[in-house]
N, C-alpha and C. Protein backbone atom coordinates (compact mmCIF):
# COMPACT_ATOMS: atom_id res chain seq x y z
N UNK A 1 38.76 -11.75 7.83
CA UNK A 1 38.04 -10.53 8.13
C UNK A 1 38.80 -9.75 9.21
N UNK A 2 38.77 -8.20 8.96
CA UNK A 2 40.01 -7.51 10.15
C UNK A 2 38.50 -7.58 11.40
N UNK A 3 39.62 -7.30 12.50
CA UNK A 3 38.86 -7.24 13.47
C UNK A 3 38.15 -6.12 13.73
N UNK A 4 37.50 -5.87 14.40
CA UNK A 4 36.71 -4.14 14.99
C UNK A 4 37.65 -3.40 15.45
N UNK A 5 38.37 -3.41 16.25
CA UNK A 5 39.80 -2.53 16.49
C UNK A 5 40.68 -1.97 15.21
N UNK A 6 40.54 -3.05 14.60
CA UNK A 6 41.35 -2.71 12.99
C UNK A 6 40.54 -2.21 12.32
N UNK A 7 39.26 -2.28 12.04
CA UNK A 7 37.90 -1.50 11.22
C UNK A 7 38.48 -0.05 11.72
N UNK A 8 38.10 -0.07 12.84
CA UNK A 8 38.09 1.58 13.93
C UNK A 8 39.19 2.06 13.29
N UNK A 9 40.54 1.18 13.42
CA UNK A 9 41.86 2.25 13.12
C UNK A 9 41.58 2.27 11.73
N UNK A 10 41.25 2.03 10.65
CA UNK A 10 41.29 2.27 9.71
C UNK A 10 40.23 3.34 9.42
N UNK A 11 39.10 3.70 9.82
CA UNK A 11 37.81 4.46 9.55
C UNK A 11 38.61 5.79 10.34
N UNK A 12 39.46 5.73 11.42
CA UNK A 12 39.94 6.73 11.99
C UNK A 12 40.98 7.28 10.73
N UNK A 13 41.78 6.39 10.78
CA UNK A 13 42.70 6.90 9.01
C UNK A 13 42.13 7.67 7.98
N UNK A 14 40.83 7.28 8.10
CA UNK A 14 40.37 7.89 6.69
C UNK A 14 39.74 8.59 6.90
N UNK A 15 38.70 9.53 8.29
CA UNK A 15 38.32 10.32 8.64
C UNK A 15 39.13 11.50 9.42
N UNK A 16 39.65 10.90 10.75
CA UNK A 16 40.32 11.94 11.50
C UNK A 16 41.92 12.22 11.37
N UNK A 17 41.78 13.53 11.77
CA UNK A 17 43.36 13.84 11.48
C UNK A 17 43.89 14.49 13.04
N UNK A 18 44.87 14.76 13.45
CA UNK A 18 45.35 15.91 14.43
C UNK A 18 46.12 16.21 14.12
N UNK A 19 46.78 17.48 14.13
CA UNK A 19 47.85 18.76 13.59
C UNK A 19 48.40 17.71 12.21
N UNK A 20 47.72 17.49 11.61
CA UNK A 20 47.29 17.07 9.78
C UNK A 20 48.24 15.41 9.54
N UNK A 21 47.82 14.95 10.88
CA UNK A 21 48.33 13.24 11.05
C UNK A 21 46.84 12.14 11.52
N UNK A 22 47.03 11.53 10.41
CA UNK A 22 45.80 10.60 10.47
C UNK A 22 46.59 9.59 11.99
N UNK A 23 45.19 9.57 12.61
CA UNK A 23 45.48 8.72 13.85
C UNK A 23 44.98 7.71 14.47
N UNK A 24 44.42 6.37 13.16
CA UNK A 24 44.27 5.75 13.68
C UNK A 24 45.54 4.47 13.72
N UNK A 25 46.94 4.99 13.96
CA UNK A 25 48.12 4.16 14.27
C UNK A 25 47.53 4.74 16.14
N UNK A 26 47.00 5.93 16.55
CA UNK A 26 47.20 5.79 17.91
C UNK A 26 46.25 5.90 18.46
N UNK A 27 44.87 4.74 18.12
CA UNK A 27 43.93 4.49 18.94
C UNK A 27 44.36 3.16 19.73
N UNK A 28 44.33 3.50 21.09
CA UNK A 28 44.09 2.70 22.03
C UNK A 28 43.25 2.32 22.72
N UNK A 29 42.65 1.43 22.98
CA UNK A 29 41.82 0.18 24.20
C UNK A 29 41.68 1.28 25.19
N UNK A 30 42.69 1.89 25.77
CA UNK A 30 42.05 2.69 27.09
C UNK A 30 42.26 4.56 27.27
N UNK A 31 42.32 4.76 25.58
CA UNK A 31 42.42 6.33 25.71
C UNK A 31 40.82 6.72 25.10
N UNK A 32 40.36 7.78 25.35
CA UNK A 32 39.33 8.13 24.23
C UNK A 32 39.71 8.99 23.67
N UNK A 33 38.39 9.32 22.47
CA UNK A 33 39.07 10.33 21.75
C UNK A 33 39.53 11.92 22.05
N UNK A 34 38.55 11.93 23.01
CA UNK A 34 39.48 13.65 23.49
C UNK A 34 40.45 13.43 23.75
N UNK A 35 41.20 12.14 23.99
CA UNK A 35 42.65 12.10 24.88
C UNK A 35 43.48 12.32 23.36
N UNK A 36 42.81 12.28 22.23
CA UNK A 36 43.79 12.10 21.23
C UNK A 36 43.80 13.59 20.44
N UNK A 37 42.97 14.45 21.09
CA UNK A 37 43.22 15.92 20.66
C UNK A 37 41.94 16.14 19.82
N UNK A 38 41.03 15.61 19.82
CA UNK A 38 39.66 15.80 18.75
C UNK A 38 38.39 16.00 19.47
N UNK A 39 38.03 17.09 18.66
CA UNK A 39 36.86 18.15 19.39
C UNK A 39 35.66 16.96 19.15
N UNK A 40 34.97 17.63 20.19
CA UNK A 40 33.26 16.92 20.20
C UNK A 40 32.92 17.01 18.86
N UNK A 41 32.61 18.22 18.02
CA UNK A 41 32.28 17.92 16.38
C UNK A 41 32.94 16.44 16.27
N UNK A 42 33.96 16.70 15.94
CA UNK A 42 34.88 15.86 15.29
C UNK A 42 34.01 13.48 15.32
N UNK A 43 34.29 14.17 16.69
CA UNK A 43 33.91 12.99 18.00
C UNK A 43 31.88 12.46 17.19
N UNK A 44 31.54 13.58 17.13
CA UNK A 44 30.19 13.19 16.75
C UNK A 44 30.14 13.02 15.02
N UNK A 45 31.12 13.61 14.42
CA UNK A 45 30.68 12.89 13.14
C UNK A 45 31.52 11.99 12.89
N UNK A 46 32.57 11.34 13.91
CA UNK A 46 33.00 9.72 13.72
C UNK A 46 32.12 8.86 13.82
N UNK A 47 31.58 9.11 15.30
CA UNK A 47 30.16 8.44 16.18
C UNK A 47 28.84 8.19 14.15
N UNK A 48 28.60 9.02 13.84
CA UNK A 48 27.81 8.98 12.66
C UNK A 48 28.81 7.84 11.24
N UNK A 49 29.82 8.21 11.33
CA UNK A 49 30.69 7.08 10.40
C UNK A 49 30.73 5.51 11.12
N UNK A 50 31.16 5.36 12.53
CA UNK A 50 30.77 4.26 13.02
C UNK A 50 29.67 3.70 12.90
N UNK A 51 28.60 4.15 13.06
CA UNK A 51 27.13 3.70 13.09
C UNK A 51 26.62 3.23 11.84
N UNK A 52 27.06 3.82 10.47
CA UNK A 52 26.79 3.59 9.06
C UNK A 52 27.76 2.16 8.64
N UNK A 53 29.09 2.48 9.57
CA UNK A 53 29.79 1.07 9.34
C UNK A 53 29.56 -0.09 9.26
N UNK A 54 29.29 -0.02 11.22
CA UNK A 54 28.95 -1.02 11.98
C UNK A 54 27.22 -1.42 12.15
N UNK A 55 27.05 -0.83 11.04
CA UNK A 55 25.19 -1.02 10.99
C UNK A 55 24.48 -0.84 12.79
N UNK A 56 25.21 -0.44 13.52
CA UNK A 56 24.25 -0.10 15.13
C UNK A 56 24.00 1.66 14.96
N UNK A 57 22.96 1.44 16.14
CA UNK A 57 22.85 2.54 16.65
C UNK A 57 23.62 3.42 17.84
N UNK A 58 24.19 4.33 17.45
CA UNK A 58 25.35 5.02 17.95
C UNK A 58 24.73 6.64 17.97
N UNK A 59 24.02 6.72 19.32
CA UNK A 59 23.37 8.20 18.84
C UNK A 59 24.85 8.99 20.31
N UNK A 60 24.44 10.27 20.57
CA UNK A 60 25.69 10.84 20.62
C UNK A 60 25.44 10.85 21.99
N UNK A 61 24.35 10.05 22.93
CA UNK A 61 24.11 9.91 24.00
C UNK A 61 25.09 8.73 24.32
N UNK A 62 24.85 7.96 23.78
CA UNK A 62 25.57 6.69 23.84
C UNK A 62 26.66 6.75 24.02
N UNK A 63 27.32 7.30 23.08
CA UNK A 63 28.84 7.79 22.71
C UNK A 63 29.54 8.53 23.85
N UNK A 64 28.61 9.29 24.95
CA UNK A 64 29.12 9.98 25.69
C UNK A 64 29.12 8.88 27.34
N UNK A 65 28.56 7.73 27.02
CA UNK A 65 28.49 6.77 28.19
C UNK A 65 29.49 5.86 28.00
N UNK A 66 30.51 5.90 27.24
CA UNK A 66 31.33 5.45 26.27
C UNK A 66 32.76 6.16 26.92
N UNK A 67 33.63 5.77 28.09
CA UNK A 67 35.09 6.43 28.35
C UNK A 67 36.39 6.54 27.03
N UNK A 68 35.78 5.29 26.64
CA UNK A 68 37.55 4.68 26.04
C UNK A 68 37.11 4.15 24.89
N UNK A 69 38.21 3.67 24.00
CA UNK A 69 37.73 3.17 22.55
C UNK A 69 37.67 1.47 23.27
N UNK A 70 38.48 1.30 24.34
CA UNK A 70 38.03 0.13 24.59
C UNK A 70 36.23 -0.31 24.95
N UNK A 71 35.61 0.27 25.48
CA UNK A 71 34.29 0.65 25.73
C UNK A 71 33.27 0.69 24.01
N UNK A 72 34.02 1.23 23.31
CA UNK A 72 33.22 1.38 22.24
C UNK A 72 33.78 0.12 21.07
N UNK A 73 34.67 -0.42 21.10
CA UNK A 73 34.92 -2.28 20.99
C UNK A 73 34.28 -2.89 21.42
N UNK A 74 33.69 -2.76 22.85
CA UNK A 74 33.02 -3.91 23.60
C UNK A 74 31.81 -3.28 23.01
N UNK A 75 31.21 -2.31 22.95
CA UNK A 75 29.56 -1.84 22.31
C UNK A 75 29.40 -2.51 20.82
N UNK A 76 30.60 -2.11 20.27
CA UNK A 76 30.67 -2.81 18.53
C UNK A 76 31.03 -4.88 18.45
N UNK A 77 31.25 -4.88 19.15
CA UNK A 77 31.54 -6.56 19.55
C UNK A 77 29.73 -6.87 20.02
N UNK A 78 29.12 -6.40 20.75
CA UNK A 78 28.05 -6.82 21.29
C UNK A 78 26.67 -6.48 20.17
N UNK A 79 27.01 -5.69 19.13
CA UNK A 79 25.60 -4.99 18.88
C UNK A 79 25.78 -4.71 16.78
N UNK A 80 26.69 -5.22 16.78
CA UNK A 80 27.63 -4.82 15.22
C UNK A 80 26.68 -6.14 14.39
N UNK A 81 25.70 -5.52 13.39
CA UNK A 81 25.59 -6.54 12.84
C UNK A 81 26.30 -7.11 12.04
């Protein structure tokens, strides 16, 4: 089974893009996603693809208590059914 880091980069592959390059080769543990060039839209209908994934609740409050993708690993590690 891939891990949650590898789920993420892959759901990022198949959802998000920046200047028309899928990016989940450059999610990192301690960047978030604004650091990777992607608007709040963007940011909130990943937050909605994560949540359908990872069967949790991921409302966009949450998401914003949330710095880093490392932060949102440790939320999906703790709460992922």
């Amino acid at each position: 089974m891939a891990s949650i880091e590898e789920r993420l980069k892959q759901l990022a592959d198949e959802n998000l893009e920046v200047d028309g390059q899928p990016i989940g080769k450059l999610l990192d543990p301690s960047k978030s996603l604004f650091d990777l060039g992607l608007s709040s839209l963007d940011i909130v209908a990943f937050g909605k693809v994560i949540a359908q994934e990872f069967n949790v609740p991921l409302t966009p409050e949450k998401g914003a208590e949330m710095r880093n993708i490392g932060d949102l690993i440790a939320y999906l590690e703790a709460n992922a059914a």
